[in-house]
Protein backbone atom coordinates (compact mmCIF):
# COMPACT_ATOMS: atom_id res chain seq x y z
CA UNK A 1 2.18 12.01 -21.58
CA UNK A 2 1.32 9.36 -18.41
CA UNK A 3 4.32 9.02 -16.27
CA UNK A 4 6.07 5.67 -16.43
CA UNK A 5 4.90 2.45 -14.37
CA UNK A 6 8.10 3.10 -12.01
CA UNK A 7 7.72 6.94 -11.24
CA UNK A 8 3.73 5.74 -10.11
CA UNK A 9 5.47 3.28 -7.99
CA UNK A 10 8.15 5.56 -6.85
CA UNK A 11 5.17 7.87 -5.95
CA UNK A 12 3.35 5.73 -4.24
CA UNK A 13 6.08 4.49 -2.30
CA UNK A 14 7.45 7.94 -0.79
CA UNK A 15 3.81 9.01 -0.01
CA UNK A 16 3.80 5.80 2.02
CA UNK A 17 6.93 5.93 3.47
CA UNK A 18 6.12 9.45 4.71
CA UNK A 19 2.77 8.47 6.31
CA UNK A 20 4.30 5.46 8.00
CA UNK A 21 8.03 6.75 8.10
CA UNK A 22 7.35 8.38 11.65
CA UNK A 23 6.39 5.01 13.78
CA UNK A 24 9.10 3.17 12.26
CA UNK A 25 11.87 2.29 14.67
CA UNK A 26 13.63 -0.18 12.94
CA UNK A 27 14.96 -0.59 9.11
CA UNK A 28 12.07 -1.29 6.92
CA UNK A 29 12.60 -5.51 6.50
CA UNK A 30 9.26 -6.10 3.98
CA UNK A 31 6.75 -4.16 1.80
CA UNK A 32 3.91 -5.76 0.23
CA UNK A 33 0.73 -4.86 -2.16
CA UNK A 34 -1.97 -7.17 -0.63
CA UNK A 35 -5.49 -6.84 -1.21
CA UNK A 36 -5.24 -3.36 -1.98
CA UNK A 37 -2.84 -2.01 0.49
CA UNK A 38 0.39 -1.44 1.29
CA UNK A 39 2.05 -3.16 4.41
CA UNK A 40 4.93 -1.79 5.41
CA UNK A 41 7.19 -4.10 8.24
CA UNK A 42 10.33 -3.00 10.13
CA UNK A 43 10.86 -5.53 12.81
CA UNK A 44 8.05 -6.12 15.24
CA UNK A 45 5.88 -3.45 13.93
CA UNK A 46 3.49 -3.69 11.18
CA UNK A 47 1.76 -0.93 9.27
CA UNK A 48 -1.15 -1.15 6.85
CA UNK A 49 -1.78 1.58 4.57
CA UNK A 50 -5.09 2.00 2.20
CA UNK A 51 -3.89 4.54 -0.86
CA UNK A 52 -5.91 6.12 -3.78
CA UNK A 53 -5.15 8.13 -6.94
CA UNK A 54 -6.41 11.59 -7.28
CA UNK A 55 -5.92 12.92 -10.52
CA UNK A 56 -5.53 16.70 -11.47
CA UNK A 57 -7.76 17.54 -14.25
CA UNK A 58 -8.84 20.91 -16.81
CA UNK A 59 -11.51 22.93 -17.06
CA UNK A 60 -13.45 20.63 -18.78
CA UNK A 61 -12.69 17.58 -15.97
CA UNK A 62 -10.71 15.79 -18.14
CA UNK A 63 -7.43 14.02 -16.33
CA UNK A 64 -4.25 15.57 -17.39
CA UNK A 65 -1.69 12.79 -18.29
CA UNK A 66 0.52 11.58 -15.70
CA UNK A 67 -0.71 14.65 -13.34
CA UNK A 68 -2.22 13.61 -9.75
CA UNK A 69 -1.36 12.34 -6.31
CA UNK A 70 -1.35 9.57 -4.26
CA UNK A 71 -3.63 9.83 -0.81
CA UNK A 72 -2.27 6.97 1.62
CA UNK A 73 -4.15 6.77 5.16
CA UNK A 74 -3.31 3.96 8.07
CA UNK A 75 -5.50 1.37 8.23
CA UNK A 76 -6.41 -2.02 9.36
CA UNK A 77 -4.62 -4.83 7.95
CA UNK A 78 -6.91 -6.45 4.85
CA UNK A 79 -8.37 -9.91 5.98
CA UNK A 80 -6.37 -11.69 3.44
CA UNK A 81 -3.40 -11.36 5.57
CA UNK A 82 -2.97 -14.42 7.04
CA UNK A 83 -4.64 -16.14 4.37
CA UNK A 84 -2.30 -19.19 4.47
CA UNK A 85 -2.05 -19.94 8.01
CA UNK A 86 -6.31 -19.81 8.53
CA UNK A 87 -5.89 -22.24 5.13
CA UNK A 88 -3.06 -24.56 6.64
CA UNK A 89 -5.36 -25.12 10.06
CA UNK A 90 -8.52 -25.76 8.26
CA UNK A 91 -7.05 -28.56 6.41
CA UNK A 92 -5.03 -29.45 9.40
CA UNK A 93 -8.66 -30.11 10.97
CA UNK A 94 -9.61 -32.09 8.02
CA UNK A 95 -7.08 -35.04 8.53
C-alpha cells in the first residue's frame, strides 16, 4: 500500500529540514515548492534545496509500495525565483 500524500510530504519535509536545519539561525518564516525545489527562509537567510525520490524495490526491481527515501542536497536557487520582479521591470520599461 503507497503511503498517503501527507506522510510523502511529511517526509520530504524532515529530510529537508535536517539538511538545512543546521544554518538556520532564526525561526523558519516561509517554505516554498518552486520549480522543483524546496526554499526554505528564516529571516535573512535563504536556502534552496533540489530533492529526489529513491524507491526501495525486490528482487525483481519492482518498487515496493510506499517504500523509499527522499535525497535533498543544497543548491542554487531555480531561476524562476524572482520571476515577478524581472516581469514587473520589463513592463516597467515598456511604458
Amino acid at each position: 500500500m503507497a503511503l498517503a500524500p501527507y506522510h510523502e510530504t511529511a517526509n520530504l519535509l524532515r529530510a529537508a529540514l535536517d539538511v538545512a536545519g543546521p544554518e538556520l539561525r532564526k525561526p523558519i518564516d516561509r517554505i516554498e515548492f518552486v520549480a522543483g525545489q524546496i526554499l526554505i527562509t528564516a529571516g535573512e537567510t535563504r536556502i534552496a534545496l533540489n530533492y529526489r525520490r529513491f524507491h526501495y524495490c525486490d528482487a525483481n526491481g519492482a518498487p515496493f509500495a510506499g517504500g523509499g527515501y527522499y535525497k535533498v542536497e543544497k543548491a542554487e536557487p531555480a531561476s524562476s525565483v524572482g520571476v515577478l520582479s524581472r516581469l514587473y521591470n520589463m513592463l516597467a520599461r515598456l511604458r
